[in-house]
N, C-alpha and C. Protein backbone atom coordinates (compact mmCIF):
# COMPACT_ATOMS: atom_id res chain seq x y z
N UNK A 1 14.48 -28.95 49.06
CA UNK A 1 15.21 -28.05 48.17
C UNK A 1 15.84 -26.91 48.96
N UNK A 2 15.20 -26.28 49.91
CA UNK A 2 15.54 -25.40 50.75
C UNK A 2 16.95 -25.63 51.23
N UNK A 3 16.53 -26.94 52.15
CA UNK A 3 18.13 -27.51 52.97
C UNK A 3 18.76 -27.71 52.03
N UNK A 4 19.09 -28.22 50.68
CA UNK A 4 20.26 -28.36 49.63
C UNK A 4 20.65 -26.90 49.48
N UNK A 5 20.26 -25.75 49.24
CA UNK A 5 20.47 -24.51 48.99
C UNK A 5 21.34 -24.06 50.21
N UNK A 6 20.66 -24.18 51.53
CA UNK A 6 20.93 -23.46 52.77
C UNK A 6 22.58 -24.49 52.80
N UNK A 7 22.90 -25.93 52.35
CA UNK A 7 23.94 -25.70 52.56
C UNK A 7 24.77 -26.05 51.46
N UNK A 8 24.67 -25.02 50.06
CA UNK A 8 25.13 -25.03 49.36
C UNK A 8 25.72 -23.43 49.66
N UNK A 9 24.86 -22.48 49.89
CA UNK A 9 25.33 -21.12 50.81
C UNK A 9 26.12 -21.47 51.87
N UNK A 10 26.17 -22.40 52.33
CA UNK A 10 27.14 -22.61 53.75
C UNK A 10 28.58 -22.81 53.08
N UNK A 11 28.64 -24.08 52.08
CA UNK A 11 30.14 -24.53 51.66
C UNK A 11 30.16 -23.24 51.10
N UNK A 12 29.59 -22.51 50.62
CA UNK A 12 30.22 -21.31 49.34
C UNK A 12 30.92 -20.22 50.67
N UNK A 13 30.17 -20.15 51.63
CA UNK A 13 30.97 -19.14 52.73
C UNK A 13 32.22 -19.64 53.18
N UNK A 14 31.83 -21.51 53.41
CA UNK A 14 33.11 -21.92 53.81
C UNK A 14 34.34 -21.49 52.63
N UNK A 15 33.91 -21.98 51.66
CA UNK A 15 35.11 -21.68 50.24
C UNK A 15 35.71 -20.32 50.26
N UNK A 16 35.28 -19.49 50.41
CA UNK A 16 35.32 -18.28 50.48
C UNK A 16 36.07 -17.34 51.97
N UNK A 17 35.31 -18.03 52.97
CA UNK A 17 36.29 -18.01 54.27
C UNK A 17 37.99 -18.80 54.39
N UNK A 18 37.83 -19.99 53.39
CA UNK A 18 39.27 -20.20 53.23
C UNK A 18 39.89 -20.84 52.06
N UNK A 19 39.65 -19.71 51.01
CA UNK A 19 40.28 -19.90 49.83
C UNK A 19 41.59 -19.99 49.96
N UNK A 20 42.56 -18.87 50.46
CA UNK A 20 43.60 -18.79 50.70
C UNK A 20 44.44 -19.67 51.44
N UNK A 21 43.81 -20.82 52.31
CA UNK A 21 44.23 -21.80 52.66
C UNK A 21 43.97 -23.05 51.77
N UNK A 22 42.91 -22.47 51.22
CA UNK A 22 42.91 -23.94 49.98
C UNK A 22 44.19 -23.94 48.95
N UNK A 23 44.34 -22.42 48.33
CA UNK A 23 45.12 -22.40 47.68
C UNK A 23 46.52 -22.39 47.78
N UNK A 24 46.76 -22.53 49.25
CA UNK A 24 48.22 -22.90 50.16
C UNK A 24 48.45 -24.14 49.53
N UNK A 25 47.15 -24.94 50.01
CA UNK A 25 47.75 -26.46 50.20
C UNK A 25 47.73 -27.13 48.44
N UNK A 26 46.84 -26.46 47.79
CA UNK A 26 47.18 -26.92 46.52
C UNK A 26 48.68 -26.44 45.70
N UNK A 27 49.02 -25.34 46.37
CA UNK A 27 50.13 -25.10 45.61
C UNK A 27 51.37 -26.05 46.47
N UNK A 28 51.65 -26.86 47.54
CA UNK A 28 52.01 -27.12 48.08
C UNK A 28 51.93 -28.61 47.39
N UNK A 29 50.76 -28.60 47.29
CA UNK A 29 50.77 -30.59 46.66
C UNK A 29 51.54 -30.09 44.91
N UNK A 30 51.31 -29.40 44.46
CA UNK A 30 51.79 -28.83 43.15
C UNK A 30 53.35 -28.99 43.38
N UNK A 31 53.65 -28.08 44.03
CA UNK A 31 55.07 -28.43 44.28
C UNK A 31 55.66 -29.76 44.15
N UNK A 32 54.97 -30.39 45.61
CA UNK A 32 55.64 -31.52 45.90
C UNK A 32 55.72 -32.69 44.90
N UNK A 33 54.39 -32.67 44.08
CA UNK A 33 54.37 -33.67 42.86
C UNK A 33 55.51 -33.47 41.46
N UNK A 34 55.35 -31.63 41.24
CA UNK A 34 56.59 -31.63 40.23
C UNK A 34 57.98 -31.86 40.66
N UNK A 35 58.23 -31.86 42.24
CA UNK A 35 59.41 -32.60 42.60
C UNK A 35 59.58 -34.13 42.14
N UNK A 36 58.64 -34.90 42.50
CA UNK A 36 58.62 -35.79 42.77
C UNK A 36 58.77 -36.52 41.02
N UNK A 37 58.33 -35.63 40.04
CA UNK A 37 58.15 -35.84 38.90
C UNK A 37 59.51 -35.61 38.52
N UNK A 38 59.97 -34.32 38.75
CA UNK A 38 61.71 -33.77 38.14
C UNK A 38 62.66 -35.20 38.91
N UNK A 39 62.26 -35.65 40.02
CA UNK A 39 63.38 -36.11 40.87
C UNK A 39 63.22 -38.12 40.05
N UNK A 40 62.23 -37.99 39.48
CA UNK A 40 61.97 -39.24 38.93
C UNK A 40 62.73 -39.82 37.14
N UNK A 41 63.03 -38.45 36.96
CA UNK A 41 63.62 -38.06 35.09
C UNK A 41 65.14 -39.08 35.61
């Protein structure tokens, strides 16, 4: 139980150390899909 915790605190630092790159690349796939959606009409 310990080790599930210790690296459930680890991903949460990771998440947190790079939210702002997570939320790069999701807005980036966001983009590219509503292109891909508009360019498909």
């Amino acid at each position: 139980m310990q080790h599930v915790l210790n690296g459930y605190r680890g991903m949460t630092l990771l998440v947190n150390l790079n939210w702002d790159r997570i939320l790069y690349l999701a807005t980036i796939a966001v983009a590219l899909w509503a292109g891909a959606f508009v360019g498909s009409l």
